[in-house]
C-alpha atoms as a PDB file:
ATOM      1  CA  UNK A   1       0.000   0.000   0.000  1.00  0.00           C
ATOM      2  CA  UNK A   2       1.237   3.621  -0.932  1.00  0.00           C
ATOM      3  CA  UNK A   3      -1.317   5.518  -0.239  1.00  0.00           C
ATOM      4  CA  UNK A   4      -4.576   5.442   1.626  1.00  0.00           C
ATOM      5  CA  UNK A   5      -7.667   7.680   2.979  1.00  0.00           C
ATOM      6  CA  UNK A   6     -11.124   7.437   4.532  1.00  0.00           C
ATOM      7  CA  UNK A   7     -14.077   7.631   2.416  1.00  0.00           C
ATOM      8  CA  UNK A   8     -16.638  10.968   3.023  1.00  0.00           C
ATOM      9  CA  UNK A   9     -20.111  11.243   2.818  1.00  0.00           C
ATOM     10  CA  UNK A  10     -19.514  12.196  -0.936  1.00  0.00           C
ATOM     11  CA  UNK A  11     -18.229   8.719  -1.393  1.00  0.00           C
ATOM     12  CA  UNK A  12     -22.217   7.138  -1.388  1.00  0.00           C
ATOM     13  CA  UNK A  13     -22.422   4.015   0.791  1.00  0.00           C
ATOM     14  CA  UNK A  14     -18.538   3.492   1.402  1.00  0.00           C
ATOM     15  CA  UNK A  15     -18.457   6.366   3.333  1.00  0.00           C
ATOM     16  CA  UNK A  16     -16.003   5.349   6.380  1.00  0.00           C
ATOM     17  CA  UNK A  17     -14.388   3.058   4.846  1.00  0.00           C
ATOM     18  CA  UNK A  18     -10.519   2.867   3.749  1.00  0.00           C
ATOM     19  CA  UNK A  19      -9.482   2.787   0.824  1.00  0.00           C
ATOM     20  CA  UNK A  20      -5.871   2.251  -0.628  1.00  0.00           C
ATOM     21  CA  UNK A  21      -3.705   2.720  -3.330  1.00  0.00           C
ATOM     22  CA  UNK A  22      -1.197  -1.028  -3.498  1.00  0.00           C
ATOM     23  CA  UNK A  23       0.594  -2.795  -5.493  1.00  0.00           C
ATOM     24  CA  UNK A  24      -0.978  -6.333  -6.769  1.00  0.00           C
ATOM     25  CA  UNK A  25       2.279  -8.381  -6.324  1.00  0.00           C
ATOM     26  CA  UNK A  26       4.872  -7.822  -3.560  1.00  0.00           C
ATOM     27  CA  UNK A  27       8.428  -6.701  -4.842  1.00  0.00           C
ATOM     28  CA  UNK A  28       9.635  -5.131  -7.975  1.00  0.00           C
ATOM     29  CA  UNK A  29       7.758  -7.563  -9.843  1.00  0.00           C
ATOM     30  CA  UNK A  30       4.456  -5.588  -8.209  1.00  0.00           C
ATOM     31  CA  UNK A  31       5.739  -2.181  -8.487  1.00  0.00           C
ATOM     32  CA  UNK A  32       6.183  -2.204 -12.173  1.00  0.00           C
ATOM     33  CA  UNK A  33       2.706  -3.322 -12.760  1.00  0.00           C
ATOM     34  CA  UNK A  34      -0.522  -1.798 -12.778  1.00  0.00           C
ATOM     35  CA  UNK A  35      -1.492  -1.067  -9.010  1.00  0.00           C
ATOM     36  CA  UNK A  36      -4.990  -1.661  -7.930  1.00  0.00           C
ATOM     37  CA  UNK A  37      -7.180   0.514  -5.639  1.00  0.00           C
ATOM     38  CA  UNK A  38      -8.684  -1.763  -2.313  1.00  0.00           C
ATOM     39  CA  UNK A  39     -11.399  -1.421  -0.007  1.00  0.00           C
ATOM     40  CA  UNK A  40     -11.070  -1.804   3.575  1.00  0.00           C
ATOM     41  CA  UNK A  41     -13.734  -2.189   5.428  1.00  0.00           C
ATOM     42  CA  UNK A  42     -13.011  -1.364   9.443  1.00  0.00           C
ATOM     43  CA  UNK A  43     -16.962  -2.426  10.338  1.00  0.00           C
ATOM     44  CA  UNK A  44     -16.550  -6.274   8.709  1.00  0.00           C
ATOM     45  CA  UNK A  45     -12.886  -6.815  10.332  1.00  0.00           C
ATOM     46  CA  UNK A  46     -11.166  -4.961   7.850  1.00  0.00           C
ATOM     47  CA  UNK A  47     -11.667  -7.168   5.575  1.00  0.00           C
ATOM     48  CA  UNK A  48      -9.805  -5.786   2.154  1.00  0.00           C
ATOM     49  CA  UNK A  49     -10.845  -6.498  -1.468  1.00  0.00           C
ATOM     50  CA  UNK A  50      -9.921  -5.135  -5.160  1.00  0.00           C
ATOM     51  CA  UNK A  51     -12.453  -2.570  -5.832  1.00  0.00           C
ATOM     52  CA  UNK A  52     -10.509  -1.821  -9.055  1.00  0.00           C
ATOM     53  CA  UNK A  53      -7.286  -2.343 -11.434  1.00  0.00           C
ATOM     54  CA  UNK A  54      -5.747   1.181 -13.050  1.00  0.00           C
ATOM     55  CA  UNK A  55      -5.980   0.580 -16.778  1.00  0.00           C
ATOM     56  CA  UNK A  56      -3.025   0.986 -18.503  1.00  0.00           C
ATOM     57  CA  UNK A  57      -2.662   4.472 -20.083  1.00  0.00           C
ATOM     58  CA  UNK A  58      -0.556   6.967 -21.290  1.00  0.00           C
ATOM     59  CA  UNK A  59       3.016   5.889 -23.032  1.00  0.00           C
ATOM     60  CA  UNK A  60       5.516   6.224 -20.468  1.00  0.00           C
ATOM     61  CA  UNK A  61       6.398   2.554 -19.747  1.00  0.00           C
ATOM     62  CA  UNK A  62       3.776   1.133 -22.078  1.00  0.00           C
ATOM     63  CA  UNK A  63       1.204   3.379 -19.777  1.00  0.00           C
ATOM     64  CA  UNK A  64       1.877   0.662 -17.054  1.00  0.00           C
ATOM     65  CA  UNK A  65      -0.002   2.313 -13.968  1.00  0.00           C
ATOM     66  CA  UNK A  66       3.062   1.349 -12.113  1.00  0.00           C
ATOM     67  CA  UNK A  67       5.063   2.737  -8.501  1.00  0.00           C
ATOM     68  CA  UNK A  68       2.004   4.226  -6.839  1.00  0.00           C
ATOM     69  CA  UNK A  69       2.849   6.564  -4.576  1.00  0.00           C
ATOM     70  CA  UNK A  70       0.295   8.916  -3.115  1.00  0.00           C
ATOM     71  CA  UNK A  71      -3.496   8.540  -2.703  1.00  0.00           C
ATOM     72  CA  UNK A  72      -6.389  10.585  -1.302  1.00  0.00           C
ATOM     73  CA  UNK A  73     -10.622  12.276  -1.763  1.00  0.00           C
ATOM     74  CA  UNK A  74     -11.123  15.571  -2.944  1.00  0.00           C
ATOM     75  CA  UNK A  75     -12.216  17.567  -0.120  1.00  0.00           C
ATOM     76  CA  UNK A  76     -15.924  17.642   0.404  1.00  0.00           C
ATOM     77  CA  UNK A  77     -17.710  20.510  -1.153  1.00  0.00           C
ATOM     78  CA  UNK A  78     -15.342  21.206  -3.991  1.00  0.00           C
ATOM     79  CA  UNK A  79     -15.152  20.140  -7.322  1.00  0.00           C
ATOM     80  CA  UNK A  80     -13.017  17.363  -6.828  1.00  0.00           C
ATOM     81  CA  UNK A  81     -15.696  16.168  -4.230  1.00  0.00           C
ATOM     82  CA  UNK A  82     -17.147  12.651  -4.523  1.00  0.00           C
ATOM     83  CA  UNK A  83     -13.771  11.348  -6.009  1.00  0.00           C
ATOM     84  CA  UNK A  84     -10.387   9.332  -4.707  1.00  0.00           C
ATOM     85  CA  UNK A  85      -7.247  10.004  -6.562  1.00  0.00           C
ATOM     86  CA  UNK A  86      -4.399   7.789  -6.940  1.00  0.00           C
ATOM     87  CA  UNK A  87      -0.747   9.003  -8.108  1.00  0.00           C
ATOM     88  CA  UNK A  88       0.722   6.489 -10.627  1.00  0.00           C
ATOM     89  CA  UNK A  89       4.744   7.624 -11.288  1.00  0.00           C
ATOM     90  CA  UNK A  90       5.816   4.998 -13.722  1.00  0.00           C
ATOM     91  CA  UNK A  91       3.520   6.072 -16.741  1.00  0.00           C
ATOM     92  CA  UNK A  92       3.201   9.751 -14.952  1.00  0.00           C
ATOM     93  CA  UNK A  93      -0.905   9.513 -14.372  1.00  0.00           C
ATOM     94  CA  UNK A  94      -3.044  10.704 -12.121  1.00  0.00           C
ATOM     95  CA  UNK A  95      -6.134   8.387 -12.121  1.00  0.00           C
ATOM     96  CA  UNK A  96      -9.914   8.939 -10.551  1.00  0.00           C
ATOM     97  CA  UNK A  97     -11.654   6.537  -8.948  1.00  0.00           C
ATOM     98  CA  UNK A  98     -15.577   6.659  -8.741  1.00  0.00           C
ATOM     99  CA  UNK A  99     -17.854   5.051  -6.395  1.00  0.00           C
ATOM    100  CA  UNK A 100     -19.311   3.405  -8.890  1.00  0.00           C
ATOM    101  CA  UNK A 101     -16.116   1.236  -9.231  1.00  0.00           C
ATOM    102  CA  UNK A 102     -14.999   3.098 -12.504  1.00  0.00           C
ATOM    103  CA  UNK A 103     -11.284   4.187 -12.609  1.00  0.00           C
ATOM    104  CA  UNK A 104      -9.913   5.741 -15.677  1.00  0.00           C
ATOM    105  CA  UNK A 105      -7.197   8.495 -16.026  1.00  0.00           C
ATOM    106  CA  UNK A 106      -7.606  11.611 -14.610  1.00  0.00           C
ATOM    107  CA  UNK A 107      -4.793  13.259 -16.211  1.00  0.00           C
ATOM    108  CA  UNK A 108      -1.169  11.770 -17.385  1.00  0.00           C
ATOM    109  CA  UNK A 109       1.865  14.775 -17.106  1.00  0.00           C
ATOM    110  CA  UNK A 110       3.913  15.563 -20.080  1.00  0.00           C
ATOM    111  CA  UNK A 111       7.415  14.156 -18.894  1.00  0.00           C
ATOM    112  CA  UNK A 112       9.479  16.692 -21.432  1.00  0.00           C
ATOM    113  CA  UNK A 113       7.187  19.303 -19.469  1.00  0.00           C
ATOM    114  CA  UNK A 114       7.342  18.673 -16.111  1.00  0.00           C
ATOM    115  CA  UNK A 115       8.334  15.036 -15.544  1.00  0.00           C
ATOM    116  CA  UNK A 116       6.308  12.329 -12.973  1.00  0.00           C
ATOM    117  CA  UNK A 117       3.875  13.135 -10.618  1.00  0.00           C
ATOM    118  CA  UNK A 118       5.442  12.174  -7.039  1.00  0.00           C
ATOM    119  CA  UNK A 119       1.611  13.344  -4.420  1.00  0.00           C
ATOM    120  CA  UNK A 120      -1.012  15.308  -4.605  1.00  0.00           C
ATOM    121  CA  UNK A 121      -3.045  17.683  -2.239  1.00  0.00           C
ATOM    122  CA  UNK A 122      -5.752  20.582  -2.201  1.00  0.00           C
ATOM    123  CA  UNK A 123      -5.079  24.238  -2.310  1.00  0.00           C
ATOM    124  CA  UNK A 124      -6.916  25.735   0.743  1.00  0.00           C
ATOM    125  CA  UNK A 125     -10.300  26.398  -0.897  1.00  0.00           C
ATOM    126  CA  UNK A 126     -10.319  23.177  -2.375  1.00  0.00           C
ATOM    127  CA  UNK A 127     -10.629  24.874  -5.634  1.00  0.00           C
ATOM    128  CA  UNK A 128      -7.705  23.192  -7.366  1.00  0.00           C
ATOM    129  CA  UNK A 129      -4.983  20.351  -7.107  1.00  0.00           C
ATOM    130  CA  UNK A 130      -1.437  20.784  -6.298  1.00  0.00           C
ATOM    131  CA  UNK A 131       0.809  17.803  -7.580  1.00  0.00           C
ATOM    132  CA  UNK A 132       4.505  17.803  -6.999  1.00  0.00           C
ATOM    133  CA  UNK A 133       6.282  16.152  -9.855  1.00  0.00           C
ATOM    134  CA  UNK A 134       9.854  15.438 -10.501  1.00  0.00           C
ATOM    135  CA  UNK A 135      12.088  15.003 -13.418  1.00  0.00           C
ATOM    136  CA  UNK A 136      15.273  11.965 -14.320  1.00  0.00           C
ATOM    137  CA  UNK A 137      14.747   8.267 -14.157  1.00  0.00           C
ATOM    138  CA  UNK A 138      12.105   7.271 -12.074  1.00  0.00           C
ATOM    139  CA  UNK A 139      14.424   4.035 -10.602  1.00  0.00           C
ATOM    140  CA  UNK A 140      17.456   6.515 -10.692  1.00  0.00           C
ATOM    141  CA  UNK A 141      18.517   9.715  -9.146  1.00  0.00           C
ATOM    142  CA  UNK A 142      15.808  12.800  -9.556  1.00  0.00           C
ATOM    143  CA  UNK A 143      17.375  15.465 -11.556  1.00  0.00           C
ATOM    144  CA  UNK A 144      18.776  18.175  -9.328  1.00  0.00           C
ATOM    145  CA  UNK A 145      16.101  21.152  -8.679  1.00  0.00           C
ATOM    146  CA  UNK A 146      14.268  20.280 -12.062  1.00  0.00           C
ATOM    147  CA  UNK A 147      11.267  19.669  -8.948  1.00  0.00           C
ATOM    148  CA  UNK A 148       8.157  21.414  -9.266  1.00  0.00           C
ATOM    149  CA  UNK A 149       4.305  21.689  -7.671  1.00  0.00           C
ATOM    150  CA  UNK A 150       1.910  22.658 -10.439  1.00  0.00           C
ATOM    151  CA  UNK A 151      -1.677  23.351 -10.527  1.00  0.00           C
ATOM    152  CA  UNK A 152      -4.548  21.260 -11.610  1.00  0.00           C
ATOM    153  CA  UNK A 153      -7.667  21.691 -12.328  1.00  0.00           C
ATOM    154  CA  UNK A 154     -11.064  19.600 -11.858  1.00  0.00           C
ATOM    155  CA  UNK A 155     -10.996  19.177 -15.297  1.00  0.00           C
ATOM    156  CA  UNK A 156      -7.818  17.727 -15.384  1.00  0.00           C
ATOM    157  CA  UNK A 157      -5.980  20.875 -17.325  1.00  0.00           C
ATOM    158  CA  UNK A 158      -2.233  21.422 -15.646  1.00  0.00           C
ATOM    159  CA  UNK A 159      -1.593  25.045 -15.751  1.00  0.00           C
ATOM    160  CA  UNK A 160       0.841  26.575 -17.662  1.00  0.00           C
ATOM    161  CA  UNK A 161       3.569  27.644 -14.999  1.00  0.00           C
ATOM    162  CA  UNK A 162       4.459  26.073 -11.525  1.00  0.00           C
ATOM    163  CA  UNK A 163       3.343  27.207  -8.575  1.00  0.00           C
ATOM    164  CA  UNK A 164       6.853  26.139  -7.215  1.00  0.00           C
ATOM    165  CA  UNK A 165       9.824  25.422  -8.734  1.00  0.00           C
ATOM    166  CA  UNK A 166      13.524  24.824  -8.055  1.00  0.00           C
ATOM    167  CA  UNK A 167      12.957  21.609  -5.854  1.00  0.00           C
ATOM    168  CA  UNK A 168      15.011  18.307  -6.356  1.00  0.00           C
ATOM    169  CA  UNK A 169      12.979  15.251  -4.713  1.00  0.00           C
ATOM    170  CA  UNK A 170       9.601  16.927  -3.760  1.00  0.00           C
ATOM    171  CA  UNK A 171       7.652  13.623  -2.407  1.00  0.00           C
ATOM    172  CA  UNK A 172       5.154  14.836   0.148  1.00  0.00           C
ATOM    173  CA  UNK A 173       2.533  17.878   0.141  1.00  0.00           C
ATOM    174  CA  UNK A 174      -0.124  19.439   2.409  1.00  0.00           C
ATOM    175  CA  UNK A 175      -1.695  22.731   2.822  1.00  0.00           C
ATOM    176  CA  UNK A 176      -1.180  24.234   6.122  1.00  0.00           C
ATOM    177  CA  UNK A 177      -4.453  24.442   8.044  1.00  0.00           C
ATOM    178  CA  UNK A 178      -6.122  27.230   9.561  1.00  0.00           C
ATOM    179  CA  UNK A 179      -4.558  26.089  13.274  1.00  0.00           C
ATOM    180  CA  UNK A 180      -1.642  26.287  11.866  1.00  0.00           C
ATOM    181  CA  UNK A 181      -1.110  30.096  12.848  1.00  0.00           C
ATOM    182  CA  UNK A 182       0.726  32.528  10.476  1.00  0.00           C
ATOM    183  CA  UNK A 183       1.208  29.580   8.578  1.00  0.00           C
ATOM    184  CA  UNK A 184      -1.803  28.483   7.519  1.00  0.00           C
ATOM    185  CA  UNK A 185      -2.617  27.747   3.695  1.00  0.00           C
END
């Protein structure tokens, strides 16, 4: 598992329950194939089960929906609402998963552009996506400060220019919340 969150209300009847981004095979053997999204149940024992396999997609390693690594729903209330997204790095894809057990690409990154998405999170108002992405081989080293976080939209349009750039590795995101002080967003 690489990546996990708790279903909300907007989620229909699996509200409360977990659900996961994994691989479907242990090892390298796993992580180079297309991940699947699980359901975890906490009120049956947490009992787990495939509620879908990523379709391949894209070109980047034959669109393999390989080395998940970040997972989580749009926040409630926004456009993204209703929806759990799954970070795919090996073929650079960001895929949507619907509670209707549908999964298709959300959006797959232009690697000459900005390289592979690494996580995702939600600007304050909920309003858009923030995905940090990194370029150079995705089983090598990243290339040095070639690291972004650009903007996406519920549509699934990345804007233009960064938000952030400069960064080497960036691997993990959040927004800063209100308690956070003069921090906060």
């Amino acid at each position: 598992m690489t990546g996990f969150d708790v279903a909300p209300a907007s989620f229909g009847a699996f509200a409360g329950q977990i659900f996961s981004l994994a691989q479907g095979k242990v090892a390298m053997e796993g992580a180079t194939a297309n991940h699947v999204i699980q359901r975890i149940e906490p009120n049956n024992g947490y009992a787990t089960s495939v509620f879908c396999t990523l379709p391949t997609a894209g070109t980047a390693n034959q669109g393999i929906s390989g080395f998940g690594t970040d997972a989580r729903f749009g926040p409630e209330g926004s456009p993204f609402a209703g929806k759990f997204f799954a970070v795919t790095s090996f073929n650079n894809a960001i895929y949507q998963v619907l509670p209707d057990g549908t999964c298709t690409p959300f959006v797959i990154f232009d690697e000459k552009r900005f390289g592979s998405p690494q996580c995702l999170a939600f600007s304050a108002d909920g309003k858009s996506m923030w995905v940090t992405v990194a370029q150079g081989d995705i089983m090598g080293a990243p290339t040095s400060k070639a690291g972004a976080i650009v903007e996406v939209s519920a549509e699934g349009q990345v804007a233009d220019k960064p938000l952030v750039k400069g960064l080497t590795n960036p691997v993990g995101l959040d927004i800063a919340p209100k308690a956070f002080g003069p921090y906060a967003g």
